[in-house]
Protein backbone atom coordinates (compact mmCIF):
# COMPACT_ATOMS: atom_id res chain seq x y z
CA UNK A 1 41.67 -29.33 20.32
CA UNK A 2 41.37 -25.19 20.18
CA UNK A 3 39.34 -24.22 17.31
CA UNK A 4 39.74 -20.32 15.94
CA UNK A 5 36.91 -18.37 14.95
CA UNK A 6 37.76 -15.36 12.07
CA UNK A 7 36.28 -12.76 14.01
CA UNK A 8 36.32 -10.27 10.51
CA UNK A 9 33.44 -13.28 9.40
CA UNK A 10 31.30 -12.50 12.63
CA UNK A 11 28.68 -9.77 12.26
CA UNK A 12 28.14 -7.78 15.18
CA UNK A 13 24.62 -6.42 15.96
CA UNK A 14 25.61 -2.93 14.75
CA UNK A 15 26.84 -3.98 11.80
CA UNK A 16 24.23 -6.93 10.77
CA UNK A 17 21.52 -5.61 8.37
CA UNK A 18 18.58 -4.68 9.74
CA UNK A 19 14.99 -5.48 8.89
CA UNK A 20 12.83 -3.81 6.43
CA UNK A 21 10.31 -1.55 7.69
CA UNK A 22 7.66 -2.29 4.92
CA UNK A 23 7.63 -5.29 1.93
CA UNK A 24 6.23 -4.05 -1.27
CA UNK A 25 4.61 -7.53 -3.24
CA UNK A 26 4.08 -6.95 -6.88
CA UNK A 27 0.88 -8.45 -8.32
CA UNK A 28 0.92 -7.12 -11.62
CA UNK A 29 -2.37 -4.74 -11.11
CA UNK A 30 -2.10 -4.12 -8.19
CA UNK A 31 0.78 -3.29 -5.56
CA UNK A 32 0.50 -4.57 -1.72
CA UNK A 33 2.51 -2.16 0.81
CA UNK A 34 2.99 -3.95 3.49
CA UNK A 35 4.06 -2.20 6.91
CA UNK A 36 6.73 -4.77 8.84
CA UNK A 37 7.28 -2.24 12.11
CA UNK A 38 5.26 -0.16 14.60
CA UNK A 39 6.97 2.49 12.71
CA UNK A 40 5.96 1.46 9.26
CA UNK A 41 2.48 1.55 10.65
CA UNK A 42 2.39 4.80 12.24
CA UNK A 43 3.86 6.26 8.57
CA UNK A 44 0.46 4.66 7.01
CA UNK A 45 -1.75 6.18 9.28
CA UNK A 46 -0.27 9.72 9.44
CA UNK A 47 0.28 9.56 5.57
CA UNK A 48 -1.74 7.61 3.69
CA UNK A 49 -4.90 6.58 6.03
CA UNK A 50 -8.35 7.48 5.00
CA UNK A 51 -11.24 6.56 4.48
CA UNK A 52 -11.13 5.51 0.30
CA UNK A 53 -8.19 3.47 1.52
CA UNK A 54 -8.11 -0.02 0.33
CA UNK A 55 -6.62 -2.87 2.76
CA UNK A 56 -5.72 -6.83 1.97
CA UNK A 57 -4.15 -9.39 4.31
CA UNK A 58 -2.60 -5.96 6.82
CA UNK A 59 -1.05 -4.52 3.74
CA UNK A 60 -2.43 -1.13 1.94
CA UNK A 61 -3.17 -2.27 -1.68
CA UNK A 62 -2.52 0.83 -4.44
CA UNK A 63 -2.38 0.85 -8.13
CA UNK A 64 1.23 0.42 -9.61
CA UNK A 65 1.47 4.36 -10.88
CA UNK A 66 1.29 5.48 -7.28
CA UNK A 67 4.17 2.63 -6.11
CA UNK A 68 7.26 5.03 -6.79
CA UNK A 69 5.79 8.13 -5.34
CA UNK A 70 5.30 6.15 -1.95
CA UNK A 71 8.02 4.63 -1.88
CA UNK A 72 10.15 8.28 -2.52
CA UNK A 73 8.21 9.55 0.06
CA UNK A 74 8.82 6.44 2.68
CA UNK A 75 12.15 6.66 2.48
CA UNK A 76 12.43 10.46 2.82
CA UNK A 77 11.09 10.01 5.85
CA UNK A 78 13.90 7.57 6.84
CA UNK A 79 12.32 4.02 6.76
CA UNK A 80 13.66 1.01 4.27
CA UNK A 81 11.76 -0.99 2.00
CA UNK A 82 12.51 -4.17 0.04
């Protein structure tokens, strides 16, 4: 028995979404920005490292005012968040 695959179903690498380079976790007072790719953690050191910066779990923890403004700037440089 010949079975028939609908090749318009199939995704093909360059067309299956792609992963996010950082996660962004809500906990109410605070926001965790979490880097997912080499490049996502290359952006944090280069833009947002320092010494006053505040780290849980890998992620960079910030206050929820800030969240927009890095995000903007994140993807102006090109990377994706979800």
């Amino acid at each position: 028995m010949t079975r028939f695959v609908n090749l318009d179903s199939v995704q093909s690498p360059a067309t299956a979404p792609e992963s996010p380079d950082f996660a962004v976790e809500n906990h109410l007072s605070l926001v965790l920005v979490r880097p997912l790719t080499p490049e996502a953690n290359a952006w944090l050191d280069e833009n947002v490292a320092n010494p006053d910066t505040q780290w849980f779990g890998g992620a960079l923890v910030c206050e929820p005012r800030y969240v927009s403004d890095l995000v903007a700037g994140i993807e102006g440089d090109g990377l994706t968040v979800s």
